[in-house]
C-alpha atoms as a PDB file:
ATOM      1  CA  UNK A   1       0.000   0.000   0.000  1.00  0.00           C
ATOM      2  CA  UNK A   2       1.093   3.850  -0.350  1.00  0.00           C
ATOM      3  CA  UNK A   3       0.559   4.456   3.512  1.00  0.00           C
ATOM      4  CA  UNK A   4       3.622   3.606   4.451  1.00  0.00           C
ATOM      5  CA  UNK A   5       2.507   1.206   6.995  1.00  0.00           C
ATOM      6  CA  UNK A   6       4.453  -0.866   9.091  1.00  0.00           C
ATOM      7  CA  UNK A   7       5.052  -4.110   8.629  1.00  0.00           C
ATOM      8  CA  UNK A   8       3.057  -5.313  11.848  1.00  0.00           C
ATOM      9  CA  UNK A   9       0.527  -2.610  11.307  1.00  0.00           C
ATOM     10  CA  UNK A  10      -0.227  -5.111   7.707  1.00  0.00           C
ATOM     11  CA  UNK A  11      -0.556  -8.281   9.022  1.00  0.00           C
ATOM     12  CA  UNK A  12      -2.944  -6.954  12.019  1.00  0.00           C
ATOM     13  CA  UNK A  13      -5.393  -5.105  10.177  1.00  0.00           C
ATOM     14  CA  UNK A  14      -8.781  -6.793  10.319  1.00  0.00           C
ATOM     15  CA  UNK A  15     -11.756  -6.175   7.341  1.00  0.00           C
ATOM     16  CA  UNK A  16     -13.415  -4.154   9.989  1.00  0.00           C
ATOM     17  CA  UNK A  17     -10.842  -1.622  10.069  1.00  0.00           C
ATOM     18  CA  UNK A  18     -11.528  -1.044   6.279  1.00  0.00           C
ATOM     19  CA  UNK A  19     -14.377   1.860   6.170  1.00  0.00           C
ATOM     20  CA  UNK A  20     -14.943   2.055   2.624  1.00  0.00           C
ATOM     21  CA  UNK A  21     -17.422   4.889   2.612  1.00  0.00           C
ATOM     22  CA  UNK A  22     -15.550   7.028   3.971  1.00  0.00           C
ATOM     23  CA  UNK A  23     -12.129   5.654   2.584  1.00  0.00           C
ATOM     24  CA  UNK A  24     -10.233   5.627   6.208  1.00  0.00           C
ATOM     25  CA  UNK A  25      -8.399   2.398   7.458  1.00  0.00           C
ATOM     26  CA  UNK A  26      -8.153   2.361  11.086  1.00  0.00           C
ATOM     27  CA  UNK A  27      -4.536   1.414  12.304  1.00  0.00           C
ATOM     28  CA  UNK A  28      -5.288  -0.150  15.874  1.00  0.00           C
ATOM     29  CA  UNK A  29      -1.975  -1.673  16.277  1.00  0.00           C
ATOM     30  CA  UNK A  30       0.555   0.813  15.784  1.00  0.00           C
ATOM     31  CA  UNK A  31       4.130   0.781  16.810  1.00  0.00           C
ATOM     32  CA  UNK A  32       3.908   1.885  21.012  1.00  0.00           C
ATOM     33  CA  UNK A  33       0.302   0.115  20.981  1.00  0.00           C
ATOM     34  CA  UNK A  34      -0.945   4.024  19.463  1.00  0.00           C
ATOM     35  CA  UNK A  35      -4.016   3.968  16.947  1.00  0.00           C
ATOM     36  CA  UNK A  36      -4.598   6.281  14.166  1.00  0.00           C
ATOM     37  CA  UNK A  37      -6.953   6.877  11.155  1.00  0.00           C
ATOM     38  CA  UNK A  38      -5.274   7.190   7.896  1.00  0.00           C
ATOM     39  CA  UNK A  39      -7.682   8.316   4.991  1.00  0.00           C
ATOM     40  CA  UNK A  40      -7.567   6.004   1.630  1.00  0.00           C
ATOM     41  CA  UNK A  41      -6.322   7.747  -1.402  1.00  0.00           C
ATOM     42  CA  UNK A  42      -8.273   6.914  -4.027  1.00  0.00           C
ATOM     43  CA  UNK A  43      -6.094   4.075  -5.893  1.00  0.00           C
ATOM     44  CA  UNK A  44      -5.712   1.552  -2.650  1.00  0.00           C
ATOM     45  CA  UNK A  45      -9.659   2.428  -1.733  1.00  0.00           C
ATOM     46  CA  UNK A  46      -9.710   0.751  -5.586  1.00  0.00           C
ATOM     47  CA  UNK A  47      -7.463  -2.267  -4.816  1.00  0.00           C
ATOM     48  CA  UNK A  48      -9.092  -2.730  -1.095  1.00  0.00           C
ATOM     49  CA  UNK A  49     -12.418  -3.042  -2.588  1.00  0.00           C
ATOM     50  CA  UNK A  50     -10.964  -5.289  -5.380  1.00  0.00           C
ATOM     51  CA  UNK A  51      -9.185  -7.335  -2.544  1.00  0.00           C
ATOM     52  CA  UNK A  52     -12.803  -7.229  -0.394  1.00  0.00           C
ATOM     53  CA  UNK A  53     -14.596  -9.420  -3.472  1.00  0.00           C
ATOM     54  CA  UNK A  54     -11.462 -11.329  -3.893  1.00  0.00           C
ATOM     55  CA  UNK A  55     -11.377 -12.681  -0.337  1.00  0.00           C
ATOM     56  CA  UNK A  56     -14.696 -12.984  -0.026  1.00  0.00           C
ATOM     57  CA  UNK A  57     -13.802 -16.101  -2.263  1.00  0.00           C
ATOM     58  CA  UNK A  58     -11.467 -17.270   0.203  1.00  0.00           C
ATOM     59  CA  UNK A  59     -13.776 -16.583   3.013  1.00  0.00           C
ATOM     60  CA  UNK A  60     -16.273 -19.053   1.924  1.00  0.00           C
ATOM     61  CA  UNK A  61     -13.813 -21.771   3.412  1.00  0.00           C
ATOM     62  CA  UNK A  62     -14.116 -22.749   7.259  1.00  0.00           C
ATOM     63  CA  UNK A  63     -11.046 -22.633   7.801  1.00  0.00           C
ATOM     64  CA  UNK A  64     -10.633 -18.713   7.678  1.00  0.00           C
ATOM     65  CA  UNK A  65      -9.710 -16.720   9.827  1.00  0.00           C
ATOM     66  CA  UNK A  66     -12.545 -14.437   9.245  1.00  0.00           C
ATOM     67  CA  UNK A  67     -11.482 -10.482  11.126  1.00  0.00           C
ATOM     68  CA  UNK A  68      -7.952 -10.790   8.993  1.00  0.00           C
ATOM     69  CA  UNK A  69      -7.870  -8.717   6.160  1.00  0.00           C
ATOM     70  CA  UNK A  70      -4.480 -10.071   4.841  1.00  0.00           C
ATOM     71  CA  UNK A  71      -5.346 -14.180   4.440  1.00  0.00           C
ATOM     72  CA  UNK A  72      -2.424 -16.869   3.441  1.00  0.00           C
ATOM     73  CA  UNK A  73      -2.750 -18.356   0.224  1.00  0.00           C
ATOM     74  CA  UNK A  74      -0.169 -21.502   1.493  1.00  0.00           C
ATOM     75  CA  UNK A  75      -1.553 -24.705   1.456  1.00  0.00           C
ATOM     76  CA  UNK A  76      -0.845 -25.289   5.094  1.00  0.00           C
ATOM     77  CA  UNK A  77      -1.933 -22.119   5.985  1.00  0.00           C
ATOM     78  CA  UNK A  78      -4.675 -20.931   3.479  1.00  0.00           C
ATOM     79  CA  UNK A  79      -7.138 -18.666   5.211  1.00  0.00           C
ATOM     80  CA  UNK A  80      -5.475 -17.625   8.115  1.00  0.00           C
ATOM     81  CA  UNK A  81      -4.172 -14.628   9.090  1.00  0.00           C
ATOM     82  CA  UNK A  82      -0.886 -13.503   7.007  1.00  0.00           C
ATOM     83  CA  UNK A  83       2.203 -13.876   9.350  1.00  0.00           C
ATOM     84  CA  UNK A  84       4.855 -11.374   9.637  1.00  0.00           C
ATOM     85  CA  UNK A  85       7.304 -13.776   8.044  1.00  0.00           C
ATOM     86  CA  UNK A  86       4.968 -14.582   5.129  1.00  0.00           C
ATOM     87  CA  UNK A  87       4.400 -11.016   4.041  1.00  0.00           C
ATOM     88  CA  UNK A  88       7.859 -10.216   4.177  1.00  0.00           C
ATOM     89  CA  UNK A  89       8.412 -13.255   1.611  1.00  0.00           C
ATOM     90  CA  UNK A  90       5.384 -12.168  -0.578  1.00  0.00           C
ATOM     91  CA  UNK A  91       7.297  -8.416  -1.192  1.00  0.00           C
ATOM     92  CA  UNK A  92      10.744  -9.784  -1.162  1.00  0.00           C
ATOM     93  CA  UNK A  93       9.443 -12.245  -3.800  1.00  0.00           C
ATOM     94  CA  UNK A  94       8.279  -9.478  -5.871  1.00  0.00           C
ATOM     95  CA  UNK A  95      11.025  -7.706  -5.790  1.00  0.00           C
ATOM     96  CA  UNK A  96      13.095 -10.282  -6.750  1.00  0.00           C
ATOM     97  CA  UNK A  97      11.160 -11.041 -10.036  1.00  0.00           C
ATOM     98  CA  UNK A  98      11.401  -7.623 -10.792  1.00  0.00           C
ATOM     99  CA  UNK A  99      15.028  -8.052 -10.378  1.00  0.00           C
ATOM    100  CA  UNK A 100      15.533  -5.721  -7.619  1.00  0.00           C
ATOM    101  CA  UNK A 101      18.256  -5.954  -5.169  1.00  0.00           C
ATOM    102  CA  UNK A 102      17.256  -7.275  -2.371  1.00  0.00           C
ATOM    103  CA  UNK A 103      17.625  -4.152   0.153  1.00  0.00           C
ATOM    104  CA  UNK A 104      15.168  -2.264  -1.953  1.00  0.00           C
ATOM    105  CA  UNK A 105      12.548  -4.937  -1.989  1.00  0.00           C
ATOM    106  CA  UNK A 106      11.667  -5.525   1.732  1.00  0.00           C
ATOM    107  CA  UNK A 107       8.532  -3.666   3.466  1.00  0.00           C
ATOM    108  CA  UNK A 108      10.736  -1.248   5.285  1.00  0.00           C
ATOM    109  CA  UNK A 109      11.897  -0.191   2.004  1.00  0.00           C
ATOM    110  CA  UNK A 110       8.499   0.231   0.687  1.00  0.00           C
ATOM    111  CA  UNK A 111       7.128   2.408   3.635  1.00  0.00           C
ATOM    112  CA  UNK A 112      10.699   4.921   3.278  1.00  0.00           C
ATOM    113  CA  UNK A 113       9.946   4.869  -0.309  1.00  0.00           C
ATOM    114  CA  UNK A 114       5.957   5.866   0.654  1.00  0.00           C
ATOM    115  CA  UNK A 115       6.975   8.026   3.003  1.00  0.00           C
ATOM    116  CA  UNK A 116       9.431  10.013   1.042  1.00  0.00           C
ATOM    117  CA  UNK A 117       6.857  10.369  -1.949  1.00  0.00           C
ATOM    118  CA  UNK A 118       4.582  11.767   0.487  1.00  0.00           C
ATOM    119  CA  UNK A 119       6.909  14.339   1.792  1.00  0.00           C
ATOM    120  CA  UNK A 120       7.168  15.462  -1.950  1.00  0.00           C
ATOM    121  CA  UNK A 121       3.868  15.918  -2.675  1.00  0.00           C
ATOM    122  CA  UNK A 122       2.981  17.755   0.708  1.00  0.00           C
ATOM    123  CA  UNK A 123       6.093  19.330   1.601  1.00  0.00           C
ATOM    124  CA  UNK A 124       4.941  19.407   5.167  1.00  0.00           C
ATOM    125  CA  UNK A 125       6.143  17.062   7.720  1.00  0.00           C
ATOM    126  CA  UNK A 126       3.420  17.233  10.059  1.00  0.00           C
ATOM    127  CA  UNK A 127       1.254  15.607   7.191  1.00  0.00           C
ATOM    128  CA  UNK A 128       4.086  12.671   7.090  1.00  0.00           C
ATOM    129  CA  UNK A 129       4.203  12.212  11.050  1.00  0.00           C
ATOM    130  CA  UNK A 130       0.444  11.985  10.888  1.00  0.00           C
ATOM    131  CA  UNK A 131      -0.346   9.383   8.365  1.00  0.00           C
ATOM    132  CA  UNK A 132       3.750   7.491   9.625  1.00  0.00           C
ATOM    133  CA  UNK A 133       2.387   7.216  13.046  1.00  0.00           C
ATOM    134  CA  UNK A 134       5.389   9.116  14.433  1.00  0.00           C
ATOM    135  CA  UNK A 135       5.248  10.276  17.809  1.00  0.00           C
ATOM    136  CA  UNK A 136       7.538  13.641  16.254  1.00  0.00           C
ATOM    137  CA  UNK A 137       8.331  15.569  13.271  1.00  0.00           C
ATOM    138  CA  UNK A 138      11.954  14.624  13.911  1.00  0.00           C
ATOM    139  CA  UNK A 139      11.393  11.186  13.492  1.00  0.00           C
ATOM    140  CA  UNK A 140       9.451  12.379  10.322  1.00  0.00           C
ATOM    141  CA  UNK A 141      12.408  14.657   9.122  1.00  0.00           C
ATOM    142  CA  UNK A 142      14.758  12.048   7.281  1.00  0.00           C
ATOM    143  CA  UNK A 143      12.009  11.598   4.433  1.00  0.00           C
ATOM    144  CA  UNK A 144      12.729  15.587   4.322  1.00  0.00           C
ATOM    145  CA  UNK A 145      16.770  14.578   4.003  1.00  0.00           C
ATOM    146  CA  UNK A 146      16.153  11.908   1.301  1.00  0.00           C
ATOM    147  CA  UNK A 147      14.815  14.486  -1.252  1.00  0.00           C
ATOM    148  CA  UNK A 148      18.007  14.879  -2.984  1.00  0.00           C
ATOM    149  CA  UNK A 149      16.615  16.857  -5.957  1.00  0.00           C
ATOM    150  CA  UNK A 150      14.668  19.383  -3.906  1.00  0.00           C
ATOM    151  CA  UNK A 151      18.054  20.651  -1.989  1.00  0.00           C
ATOM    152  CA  UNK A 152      19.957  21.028  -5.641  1.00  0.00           C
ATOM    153  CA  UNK A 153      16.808  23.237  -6.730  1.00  0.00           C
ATOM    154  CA  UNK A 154      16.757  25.035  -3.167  1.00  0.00           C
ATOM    155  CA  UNK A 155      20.481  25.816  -2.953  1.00  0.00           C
ATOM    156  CA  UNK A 156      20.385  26.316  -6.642  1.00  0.00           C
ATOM    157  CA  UNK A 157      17.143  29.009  -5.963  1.00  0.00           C
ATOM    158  CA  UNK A 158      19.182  29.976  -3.082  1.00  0.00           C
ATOM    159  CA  UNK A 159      22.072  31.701  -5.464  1.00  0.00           C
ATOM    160  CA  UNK A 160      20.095  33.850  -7.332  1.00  0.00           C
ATOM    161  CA  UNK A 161      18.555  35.996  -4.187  1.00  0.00           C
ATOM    162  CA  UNK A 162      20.365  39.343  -3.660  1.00  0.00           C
END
């Protein structure tokens, strides 16, 4: 997902966290046991709602762990809840088909890589912070640091003032 959740804050989210109509996912296990609301943007309300009928498929077996939102598709394990370990497989199996190395594949690396593309877009790290789950700005700040291009145009900007 583009939230830049954590990779706990996945595997414990339940369907009844999902609030489609008002496109908000509720985030009840944060990291330091904190809770927060993060609004949907409008592609991953599309793929939750597309993942909703999908499961719903999956659902229909008794096996299923039915508050999960994230269900195993292993054989030994089909319908429960997705484990920690198995979701980290799923991306880092991704990433290597897309031939990625494999320190730019893992979940961390997706949520720094969220995280930093919303600091672009806002520009405001109280936004970041708030939809991170970070207890501070500073924690919030590095995404700031990673924007490589924006201090070239800055300190380029910078030169021209009299």
């Amino acid at each position: 997902m583009r939230l830049g959740l954590r990779l706990d804050e996945m595997v414990r989210l339940d369907v009844a966290d999902v609030d489609l109509r008002s496109a908000r996912l509720r985030v009840r296990h944060g990291k330091g046991h904190k809770a927060r609301t993060v609004d949907l943007p409008p592609g991953t309300l599309a793929a939750l709602q597309t993942w909703l009928v999908a499961r719903r498929a999956v659902v229909a077996d008794t096996q299923v762990d039915q508050g999960a939102l994230l269900l195993s598709f292993q054989p030994a394990a089909r319908g429960q809840r997705l484990s920690n370990r198995s979701l980290y497989s799923v991306v880092a199996g991704y990433g290597q088909l897309l031939g990625l190395d494999e320190t730019l594949c893992g979940v961390h690396a997706l949520r720094r890589t969220a995280d930093t593309r919303l600091y672009r877009a806002t520009r405001d790290l109280h936004v970041v912070a708030d939809v991170l789950g970070h207890a501070s700005i500073a924690t919030s700040a590095v995404y700031a640091k990673l924007d490589v291009n924006t201090r070239r145009a800055a300190l380029a900007a910078a030169e021209t003032i009299e």
